[in-house]
Protein backbone atom coordinates (compact mmCIF):
# COMPACT_ATOMS: atom_id res chain seq x y z
CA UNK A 1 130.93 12.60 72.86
CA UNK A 2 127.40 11.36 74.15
CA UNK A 3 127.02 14.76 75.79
CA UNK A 4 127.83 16.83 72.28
CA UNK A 5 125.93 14.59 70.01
CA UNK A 6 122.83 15.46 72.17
CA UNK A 7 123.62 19.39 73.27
CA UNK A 8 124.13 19.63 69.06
CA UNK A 9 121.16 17.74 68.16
CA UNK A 10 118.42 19.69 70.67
CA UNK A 11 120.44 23.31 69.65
CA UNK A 12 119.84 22.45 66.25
CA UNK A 13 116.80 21.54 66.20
CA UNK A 14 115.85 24.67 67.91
CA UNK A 15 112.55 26.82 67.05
CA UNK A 16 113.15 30.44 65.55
CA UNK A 17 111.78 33.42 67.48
CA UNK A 18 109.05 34.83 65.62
CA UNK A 19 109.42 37.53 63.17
CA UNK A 20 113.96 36.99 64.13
CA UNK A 21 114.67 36.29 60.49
CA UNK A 22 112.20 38.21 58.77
CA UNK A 23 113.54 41.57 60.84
CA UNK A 24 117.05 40.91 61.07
CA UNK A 25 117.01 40.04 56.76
CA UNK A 26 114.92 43.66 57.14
CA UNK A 27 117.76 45.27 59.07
CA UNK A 28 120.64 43.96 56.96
CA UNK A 29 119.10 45.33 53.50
CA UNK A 30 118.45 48.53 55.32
CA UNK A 31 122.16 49.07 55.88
CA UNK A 32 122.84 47.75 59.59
CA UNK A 33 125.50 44.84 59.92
CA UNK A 34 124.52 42.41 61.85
CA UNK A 35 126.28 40.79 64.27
CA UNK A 36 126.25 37.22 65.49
CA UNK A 37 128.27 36.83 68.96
CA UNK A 38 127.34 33.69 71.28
CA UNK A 39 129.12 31.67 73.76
CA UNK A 40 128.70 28.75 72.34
CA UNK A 41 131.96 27.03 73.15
CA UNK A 42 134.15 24.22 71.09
CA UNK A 43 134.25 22.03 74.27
CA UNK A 44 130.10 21.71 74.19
CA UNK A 45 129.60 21.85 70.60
CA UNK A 46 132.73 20.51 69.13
CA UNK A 47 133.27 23.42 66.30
CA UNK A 48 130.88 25.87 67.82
CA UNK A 49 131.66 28.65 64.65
CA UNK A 50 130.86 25.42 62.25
CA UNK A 51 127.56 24.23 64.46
CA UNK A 52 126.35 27.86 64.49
CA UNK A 53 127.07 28.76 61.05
CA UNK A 54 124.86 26.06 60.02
CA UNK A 55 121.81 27.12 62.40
CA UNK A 56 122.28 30.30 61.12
CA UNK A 57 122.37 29.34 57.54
CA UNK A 58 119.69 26.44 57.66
CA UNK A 59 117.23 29.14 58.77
CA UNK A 60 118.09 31.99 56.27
CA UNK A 61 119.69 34.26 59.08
CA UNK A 62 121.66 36.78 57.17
CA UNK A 63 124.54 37.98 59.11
CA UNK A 64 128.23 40.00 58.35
CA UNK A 65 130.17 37.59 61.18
CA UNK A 66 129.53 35.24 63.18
CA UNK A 67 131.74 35.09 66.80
CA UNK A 68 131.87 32.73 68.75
CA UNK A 69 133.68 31.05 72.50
CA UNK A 70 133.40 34.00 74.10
CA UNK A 71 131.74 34.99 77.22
CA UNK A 72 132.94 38.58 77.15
CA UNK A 73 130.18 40.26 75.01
CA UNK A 74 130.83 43.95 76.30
CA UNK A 75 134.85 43.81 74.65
CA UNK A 76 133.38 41.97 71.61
CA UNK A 77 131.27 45.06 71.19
CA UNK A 78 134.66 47.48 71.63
CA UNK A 79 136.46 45.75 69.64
CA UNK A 80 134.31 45.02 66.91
CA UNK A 81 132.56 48.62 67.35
CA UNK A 82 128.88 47.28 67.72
CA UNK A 83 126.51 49.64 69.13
CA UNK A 84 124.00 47.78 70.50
CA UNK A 85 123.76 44.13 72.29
CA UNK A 86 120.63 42.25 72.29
CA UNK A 87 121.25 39.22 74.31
CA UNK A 88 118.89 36.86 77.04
CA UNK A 89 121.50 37.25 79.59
CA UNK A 90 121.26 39.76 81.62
CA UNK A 91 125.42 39.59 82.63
CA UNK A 92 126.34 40.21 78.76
CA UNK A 93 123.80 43.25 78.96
CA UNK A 94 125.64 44.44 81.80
CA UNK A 95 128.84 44.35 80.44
CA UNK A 96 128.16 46.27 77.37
CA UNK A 97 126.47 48.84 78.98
CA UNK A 98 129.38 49.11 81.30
CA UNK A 99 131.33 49.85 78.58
CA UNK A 100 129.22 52.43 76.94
CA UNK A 101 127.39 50.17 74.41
CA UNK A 102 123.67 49.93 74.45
CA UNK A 103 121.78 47.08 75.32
CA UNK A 104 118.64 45.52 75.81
CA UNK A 105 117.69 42.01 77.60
CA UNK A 106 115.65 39.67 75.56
CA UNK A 107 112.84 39.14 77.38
CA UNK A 108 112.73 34.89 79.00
CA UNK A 109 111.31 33.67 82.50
CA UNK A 110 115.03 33.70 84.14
CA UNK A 111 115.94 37.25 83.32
CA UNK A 112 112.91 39.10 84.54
CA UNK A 113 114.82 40.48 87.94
CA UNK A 114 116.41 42.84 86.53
CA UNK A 115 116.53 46.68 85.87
CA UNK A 116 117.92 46.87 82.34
CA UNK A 117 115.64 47.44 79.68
CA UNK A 118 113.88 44.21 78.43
CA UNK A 119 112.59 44.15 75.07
CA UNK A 120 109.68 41.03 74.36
CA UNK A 121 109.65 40.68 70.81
CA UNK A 122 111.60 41.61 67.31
CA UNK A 123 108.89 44.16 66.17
CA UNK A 124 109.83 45.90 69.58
CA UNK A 125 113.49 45.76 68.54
CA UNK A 126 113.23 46.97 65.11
CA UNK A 127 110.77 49.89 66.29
CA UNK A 128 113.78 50.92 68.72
CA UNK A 129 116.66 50.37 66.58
CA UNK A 130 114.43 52.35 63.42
CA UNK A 131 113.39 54.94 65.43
CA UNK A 132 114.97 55.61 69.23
CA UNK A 133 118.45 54.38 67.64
CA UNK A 134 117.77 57.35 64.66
CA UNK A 135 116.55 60.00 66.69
CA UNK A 136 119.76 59.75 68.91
């Protein structure tokens, strides 16, 4: 319980990237869904959909669902026909792609061996998903 209390407490208290809300809110009114899929598991975070749902919602993070305790991001995006992963681990990247989704790696200090394409901020993101994502 010790171990929960405290995983939940840091997680919750942690900082927004810059300009995440403003362009995912942007993204949302202009029509995309938006997708919320994390790993977060019950066993770490007790009810990781309820813990999450709050982060999400204490920060004004509009989203169409939230998924969570589950590692296997590339079915996720199958099944839920998403077309494009943005995630910090480069594994979850991988697996999309393998299954013909597109994806990009968040740029962080423990993903930068890698040959996927990293993306280093949201203004990057929406300038790919508004205009490479549009123009095919």
């Amino acid at each position: 319980n010790f171990l929960k209390e405290a995983v939940a407490e840091n997680f919750m208290n942690l900082e927004v990237k810059k300009d995440s809300i403003d362009i995912i809110n942007k993204l949302a009114e202009e029509g995309h869904k938006i997708y919320f899929v994390t790993y977060r598991t019950d066993k770490l975070f007790g009810n990781a959909y309820e813990f999450s749902k709050e982060w999400l919602d204490k920060n004004n993070f509009y989203y169409d669902k939230l998924i969570v305790n589950r590692r296997d991001k590339g079915n996720i995006c199958v099944e839920e026909k998403i077309d494009l992963l943005i995630d910090d681990r480069i594994e979850h990247c991988q697996d999309a792609i393998n299954k013909g989704i597109n994806a990009f790696v968040f740029a962080s200090k423990y993903n930068s061996d890698t040959e996927l394409r990293r993306v280093n901020n949201w203004q990057e993101i929406y300038n790919i998903i508004t205009g490479e994502m549009n123009n095919g």
